[in-house]
C-alpha atoms as a PDB file:
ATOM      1  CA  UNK A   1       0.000   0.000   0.000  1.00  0.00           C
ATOM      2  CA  UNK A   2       1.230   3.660  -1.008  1.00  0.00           C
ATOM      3  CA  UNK A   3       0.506   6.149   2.036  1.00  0.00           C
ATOM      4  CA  UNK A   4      -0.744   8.637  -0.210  1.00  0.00           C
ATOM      5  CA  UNK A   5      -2.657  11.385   1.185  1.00  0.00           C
ATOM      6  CA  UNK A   6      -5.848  10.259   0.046  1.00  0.00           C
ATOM      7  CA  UNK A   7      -5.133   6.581   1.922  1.00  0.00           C
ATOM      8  CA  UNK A   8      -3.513   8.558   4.994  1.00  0.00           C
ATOM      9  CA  UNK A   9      -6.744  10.309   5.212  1.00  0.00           C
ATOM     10  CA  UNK A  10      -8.856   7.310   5.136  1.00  0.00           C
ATOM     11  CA  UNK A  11      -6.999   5.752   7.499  1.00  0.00           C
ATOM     12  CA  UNK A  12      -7.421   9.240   9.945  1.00  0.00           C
ATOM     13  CA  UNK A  13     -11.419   9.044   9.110  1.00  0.00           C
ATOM     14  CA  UNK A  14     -11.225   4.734  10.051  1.00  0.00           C
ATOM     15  CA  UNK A  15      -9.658   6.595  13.631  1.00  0.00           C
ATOM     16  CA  UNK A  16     -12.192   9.319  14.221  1.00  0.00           C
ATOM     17  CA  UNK A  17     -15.061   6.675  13.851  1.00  0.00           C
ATOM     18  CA  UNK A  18     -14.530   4.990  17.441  1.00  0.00           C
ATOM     19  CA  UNK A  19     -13.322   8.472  18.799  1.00  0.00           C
ATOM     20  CA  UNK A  20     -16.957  10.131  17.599  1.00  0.00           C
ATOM     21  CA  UNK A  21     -18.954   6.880  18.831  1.00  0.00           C
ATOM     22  CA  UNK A  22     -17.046   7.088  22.383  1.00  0.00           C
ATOM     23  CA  UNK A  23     -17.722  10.960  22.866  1.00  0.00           C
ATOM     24  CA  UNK A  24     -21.474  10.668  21.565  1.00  0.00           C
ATOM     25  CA  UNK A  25     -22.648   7.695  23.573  1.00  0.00           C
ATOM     26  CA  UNK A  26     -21.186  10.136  26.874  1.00  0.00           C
ATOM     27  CA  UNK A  27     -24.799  11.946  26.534  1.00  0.00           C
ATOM     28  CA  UNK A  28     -23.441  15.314  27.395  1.00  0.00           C
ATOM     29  CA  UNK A  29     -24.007  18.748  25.833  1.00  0.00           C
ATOM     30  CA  UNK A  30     -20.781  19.166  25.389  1.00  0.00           C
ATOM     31  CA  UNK A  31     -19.167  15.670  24.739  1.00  0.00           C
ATOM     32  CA  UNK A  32     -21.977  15.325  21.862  1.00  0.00           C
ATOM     33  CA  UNK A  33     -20.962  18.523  20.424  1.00  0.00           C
ATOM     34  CA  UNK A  34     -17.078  17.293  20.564  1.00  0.00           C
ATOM     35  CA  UNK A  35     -18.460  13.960  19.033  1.00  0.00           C
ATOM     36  CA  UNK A  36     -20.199  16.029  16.344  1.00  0.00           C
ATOM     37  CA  UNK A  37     -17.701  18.109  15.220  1.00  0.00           C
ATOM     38  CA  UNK A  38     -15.071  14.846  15.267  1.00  0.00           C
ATOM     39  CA  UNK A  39     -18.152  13.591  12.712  1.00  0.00           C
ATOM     40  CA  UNK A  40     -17.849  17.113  10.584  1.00  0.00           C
ATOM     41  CA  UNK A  41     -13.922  16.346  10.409  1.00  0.00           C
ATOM     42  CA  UNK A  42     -14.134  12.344   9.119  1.00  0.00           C
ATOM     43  CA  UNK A  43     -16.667  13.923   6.901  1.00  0.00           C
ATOM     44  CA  UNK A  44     -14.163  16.609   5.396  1.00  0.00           C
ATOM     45  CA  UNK A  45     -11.975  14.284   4.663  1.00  0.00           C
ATOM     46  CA  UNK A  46     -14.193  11.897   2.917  1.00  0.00           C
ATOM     47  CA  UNK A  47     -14.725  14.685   0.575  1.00  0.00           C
ATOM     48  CA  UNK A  48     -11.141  15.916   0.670  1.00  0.00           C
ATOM     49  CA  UNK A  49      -9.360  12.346  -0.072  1.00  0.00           C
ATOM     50  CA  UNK A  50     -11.697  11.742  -2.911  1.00  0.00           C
ATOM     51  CA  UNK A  51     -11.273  15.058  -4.307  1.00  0.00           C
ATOM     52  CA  UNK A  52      -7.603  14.955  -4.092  1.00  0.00           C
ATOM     53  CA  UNK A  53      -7.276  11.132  -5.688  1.00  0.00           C
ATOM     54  CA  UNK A  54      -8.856  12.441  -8.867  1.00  0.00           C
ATOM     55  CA  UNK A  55      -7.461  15.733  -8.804  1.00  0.00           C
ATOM     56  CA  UNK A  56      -3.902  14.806  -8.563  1.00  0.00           C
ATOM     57  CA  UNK A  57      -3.912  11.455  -9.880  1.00  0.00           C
ATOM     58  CA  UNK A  58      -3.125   9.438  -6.803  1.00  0.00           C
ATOM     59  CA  UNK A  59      -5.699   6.832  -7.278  1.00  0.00           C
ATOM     60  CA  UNK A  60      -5.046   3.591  -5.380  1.00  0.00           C
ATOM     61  CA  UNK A  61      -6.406  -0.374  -5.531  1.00  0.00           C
ATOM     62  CA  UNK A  62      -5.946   0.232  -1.813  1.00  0.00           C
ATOM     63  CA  UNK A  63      -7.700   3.293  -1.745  1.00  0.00           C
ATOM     64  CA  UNK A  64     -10.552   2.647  -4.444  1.00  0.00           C
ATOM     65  CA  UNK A  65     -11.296  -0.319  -2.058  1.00  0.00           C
ATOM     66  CA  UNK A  66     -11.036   1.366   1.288  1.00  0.00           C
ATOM     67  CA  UNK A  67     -12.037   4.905   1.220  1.00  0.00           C
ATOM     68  CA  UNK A  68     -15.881   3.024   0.648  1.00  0.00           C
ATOM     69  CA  UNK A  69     -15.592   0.810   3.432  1.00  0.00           C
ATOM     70  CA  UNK A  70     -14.567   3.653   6.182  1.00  0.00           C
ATOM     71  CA  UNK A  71     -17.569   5.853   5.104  1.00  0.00           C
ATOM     72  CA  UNK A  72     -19.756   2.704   5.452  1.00  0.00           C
ATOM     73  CA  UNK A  73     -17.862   2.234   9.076  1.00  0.00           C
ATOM     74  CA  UNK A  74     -18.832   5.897   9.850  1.00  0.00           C
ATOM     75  CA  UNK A  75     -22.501   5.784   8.950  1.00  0.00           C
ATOM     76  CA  UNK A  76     -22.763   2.066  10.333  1.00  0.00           C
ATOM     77  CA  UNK A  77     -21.214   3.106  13.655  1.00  0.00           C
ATOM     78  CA  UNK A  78     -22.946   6.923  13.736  1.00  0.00           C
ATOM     79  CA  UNK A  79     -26.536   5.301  12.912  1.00  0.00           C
ATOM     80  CA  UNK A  80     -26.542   2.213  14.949  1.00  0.00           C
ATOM     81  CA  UNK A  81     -25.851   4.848  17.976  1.00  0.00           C
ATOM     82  CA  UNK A  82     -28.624   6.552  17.161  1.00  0.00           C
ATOM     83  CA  UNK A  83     -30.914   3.763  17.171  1.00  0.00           C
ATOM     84  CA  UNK A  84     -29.669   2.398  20.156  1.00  0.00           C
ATOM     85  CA  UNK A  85     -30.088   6.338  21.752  1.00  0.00           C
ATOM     86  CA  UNK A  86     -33.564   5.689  20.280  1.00  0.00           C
ATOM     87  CA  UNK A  87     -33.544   8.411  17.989  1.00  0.00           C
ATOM     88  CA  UNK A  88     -33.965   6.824  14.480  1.00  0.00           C
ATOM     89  CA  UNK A  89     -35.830   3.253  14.276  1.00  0.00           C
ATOM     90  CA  UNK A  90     -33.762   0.230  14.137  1.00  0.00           C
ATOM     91  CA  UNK A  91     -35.547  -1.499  10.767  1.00  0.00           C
ATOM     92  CA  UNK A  92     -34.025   1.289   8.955  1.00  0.00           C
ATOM     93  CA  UNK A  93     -30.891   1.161  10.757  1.00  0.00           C
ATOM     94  CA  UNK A  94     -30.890  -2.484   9.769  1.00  0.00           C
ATOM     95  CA  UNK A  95     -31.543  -2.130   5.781  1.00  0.00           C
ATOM     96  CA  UNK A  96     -28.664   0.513   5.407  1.00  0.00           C
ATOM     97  CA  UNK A  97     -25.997  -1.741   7.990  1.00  0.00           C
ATOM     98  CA  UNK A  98     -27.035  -5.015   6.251  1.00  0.00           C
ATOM     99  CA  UNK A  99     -26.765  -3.599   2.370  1.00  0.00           C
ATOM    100  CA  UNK A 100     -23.534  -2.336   3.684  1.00  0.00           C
ATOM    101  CA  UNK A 101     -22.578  -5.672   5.072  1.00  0.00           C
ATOM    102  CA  UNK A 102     -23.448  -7.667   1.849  1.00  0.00           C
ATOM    103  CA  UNK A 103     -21.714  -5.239  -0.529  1.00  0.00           C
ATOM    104  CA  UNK A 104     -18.375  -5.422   1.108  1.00  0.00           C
ATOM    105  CA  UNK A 105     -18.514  -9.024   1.291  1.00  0.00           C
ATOM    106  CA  UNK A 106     -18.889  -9.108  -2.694  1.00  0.00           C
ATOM    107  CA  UNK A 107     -16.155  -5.880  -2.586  1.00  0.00           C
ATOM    108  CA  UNK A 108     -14.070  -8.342  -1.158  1.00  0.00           C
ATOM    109  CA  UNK A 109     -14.634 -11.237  -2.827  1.00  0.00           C
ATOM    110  CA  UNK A 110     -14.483  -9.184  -6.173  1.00  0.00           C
ATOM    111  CA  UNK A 111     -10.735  -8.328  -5.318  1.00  0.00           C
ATOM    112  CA  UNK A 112      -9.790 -11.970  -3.958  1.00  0.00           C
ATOM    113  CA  UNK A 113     -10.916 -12.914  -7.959  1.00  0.00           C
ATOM    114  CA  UNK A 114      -9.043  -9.642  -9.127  1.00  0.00           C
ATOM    115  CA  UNK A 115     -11.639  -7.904 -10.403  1.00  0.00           C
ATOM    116  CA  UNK A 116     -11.863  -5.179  -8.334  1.00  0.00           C
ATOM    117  CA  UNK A 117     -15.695  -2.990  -8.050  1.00  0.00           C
ATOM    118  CA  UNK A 118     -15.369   0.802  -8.777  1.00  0.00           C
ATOM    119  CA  UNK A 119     -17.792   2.903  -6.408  1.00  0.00           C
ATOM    120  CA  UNK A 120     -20.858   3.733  -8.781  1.00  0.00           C
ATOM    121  CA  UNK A 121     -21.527   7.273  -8.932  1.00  0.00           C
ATOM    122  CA  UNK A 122     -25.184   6.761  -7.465  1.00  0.00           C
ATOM    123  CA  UNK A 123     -23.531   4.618  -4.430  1.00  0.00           C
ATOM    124  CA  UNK A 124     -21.476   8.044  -3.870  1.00  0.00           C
ATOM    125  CA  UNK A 125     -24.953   9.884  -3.970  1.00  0.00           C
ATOM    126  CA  UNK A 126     -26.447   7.351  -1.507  1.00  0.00           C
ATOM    127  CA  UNK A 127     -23.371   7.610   0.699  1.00  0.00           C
ATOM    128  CA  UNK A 128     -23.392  11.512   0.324  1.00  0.00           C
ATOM    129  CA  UNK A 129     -27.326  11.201   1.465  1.00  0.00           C
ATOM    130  CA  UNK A 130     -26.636   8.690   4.494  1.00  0.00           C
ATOM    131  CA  UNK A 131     -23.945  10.999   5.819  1.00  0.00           C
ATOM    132  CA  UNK A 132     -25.896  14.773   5.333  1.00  0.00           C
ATOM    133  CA  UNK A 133     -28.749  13.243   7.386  1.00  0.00           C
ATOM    134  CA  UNK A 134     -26.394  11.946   9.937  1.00  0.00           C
ATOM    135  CA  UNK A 135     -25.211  15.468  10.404  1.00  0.00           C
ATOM    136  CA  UNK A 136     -28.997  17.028  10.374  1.00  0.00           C
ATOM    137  CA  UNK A 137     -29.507  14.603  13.580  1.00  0.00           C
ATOM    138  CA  UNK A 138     -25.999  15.914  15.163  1.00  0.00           C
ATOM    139  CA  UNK A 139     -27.437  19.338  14.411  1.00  0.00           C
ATOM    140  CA  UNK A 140     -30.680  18.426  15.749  1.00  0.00           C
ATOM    141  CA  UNK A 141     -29.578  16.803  18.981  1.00  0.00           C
ATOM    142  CA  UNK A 142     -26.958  19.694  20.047  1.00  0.00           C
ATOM    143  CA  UNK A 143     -30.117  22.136  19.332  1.00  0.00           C
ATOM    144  CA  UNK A 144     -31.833  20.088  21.968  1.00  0.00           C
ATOM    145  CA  UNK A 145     -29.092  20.109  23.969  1.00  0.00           C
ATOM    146  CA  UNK A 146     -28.580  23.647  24.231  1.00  0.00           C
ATOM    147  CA  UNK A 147     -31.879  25.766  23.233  1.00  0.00           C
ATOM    148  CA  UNK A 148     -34.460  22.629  24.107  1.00  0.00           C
ATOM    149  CA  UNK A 149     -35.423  20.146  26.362  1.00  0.00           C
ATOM    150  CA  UNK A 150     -31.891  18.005  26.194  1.00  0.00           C
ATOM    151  CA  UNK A 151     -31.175  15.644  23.721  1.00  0.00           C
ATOM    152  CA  UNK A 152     -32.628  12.496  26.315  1.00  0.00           C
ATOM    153  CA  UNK A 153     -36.225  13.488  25.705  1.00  0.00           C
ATOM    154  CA  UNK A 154     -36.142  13.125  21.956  1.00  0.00           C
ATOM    155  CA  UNK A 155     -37.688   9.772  20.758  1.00  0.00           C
ATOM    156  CA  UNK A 156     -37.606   8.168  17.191  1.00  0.00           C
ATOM    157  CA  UNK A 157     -41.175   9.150  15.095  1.00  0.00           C
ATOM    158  CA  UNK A 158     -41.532   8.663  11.574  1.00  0.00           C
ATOM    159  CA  UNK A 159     -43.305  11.865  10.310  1.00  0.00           C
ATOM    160  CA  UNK A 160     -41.396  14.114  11.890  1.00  0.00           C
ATOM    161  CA  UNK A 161     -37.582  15.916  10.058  1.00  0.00           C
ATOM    162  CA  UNK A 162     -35.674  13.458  10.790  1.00  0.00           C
ATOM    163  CA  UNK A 163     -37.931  10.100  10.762  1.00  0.00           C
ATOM    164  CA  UNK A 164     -38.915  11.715   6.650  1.00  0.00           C
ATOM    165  CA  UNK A 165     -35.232  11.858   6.524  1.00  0.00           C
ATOM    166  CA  UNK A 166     -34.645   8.473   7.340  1.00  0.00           C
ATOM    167  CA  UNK A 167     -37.499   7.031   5.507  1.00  0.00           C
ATOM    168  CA  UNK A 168     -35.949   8.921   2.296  1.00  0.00           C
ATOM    169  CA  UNK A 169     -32.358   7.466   2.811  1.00  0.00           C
ATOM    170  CA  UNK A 170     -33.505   3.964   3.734  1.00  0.00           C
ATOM    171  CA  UNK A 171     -35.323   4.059   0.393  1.00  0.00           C
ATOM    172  CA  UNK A 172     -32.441   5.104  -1.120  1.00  0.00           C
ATOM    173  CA  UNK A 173     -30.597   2.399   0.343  1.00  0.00           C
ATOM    174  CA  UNK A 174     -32.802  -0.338  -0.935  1.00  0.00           C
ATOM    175  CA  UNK A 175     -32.701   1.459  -4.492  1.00  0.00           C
ATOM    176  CA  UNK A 176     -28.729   1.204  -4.367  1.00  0.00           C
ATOM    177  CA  UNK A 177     -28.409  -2.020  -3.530  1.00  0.00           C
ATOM    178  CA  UNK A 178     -30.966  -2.997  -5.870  1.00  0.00           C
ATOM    179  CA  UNK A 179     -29.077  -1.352  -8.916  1.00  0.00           C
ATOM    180  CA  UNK A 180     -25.705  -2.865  -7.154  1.00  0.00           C
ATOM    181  CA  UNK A 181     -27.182  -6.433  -7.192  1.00  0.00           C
ATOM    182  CA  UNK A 182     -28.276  -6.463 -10.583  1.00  0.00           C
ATOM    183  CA  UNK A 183     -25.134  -5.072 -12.183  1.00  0.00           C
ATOM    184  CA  UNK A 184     -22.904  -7.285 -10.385  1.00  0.00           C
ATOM    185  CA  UNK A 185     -25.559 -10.668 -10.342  1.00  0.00           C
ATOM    186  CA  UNK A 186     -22.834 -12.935 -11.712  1.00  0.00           C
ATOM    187  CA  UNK A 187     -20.364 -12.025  -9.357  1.00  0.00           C
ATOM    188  CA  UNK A 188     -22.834 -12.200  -6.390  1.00  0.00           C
ATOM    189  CA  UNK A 189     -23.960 -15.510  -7.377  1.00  0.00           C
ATOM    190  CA  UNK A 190     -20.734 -17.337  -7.811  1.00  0.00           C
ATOM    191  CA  UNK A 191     -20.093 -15.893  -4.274  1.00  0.00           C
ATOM    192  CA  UNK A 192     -22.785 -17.359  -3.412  1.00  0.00           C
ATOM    193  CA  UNK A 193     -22.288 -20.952  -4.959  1.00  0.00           C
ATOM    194  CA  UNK A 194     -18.239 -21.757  -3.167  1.00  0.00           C
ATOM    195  CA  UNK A 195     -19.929 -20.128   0.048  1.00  0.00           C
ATOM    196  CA  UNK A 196     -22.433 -23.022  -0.175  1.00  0.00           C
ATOM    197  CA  UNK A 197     -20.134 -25.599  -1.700  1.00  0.00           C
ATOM    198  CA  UNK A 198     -18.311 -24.892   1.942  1.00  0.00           C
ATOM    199  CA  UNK A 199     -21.408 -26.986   3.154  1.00  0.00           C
ATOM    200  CA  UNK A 200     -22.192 -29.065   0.272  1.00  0.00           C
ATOM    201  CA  UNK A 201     -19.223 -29.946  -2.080  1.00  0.00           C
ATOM    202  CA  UNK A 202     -21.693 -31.506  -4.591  1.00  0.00           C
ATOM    203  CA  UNK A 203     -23.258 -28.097  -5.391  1.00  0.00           C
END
């Protein structure tokens, strides 16, 4: 692996992840407003490494495959707080972790064949999505914290901003990995035959 800026960045946004989960789960004022602005910083630098990669060329098999899987750590660790917090609802927690979950396994499998899956531009918008409403509930909950009742008397609705928010990114979600599935069946199914000729060498 080349240390490239881009990579050195993911590696700083794979660090921030546990740092952001440890500070928000302290249910503080001001420990949730640390964790959200360590969430704003892993979030600048998704932007920044990708930006950079392109810009100056640096583009890594390393990178291409990681810089993917530490957003998905992010969201996966920032959303599964919430639900546990009981501010979003665990279903839709469940649909975005477990599409996440799936597609890495066929990420990684994809590479162990060497052919290697490029990030679709519409995963990037999904991703984009998932993390912009993740920062809506930060700014939400330090609101709460500070100018409302505190952020412990906020429970998960579904017709409210952030439950419509939710429901649109969940959606998303389930578009995504739709569109992911079908474009990469063949892969996903001969994944899906040596996992179960583990069990069954006749298949």
């Amino acid at each position: 692996m080349r240390l490239t800026i881009p990579n050195q960045l993911t590696i700083l946004r794979i660090v921030l992840t546990p740092i952001f989960v440890v500070l928000f789960t302290k249910e503080t004022p001001i420990y949730q407003l640390s964790a959200s602005i360590v969430y704003i910083l892993a979030s600048i630098t998704d932007w920044y490494d990708g930006w950079y990669a392109r810009q100056f060329g640096v583009v890594t098999r390393w990178g291409q495959f990681m810089d993917p899987l530490a957003d998905k750590f992010l969201v996966s660790s920032a959303l599964i707080i919430f639900a546990w917090m009981n501010y979003v609802k665990w279903w839709m927690v469940f649909i975005i972790v477990f599409r996440d979950f799936m597609v890495t396994l066929i990420r990684i499998f994809a590479i162990q064949k060497g052919n290697p899956i490029v990030t679709s531009g519409f995963a990037k918008w999904k991703t984009f999505s998932q993390m912009t409403v993740i920062l809506i509930i930060l700014i939400f909950i330090n609101w709460l914290n500070y100018y409302g009742s505190g952020s412990h008397t906020y429970q998960a609705k579904y017709f409210d901003l952030i439950g419509i928010f939710m429901l649109f990114v969940t959606v998303l979600t389930v578009i995504s990995a739709v569109f992911y599935f079908y474009e990469n069946w063949r892969l996903t199914w001969r994944m899906i035959k040596e996992f179960l000729s583990w069990f069954s060498p006749a298949i």
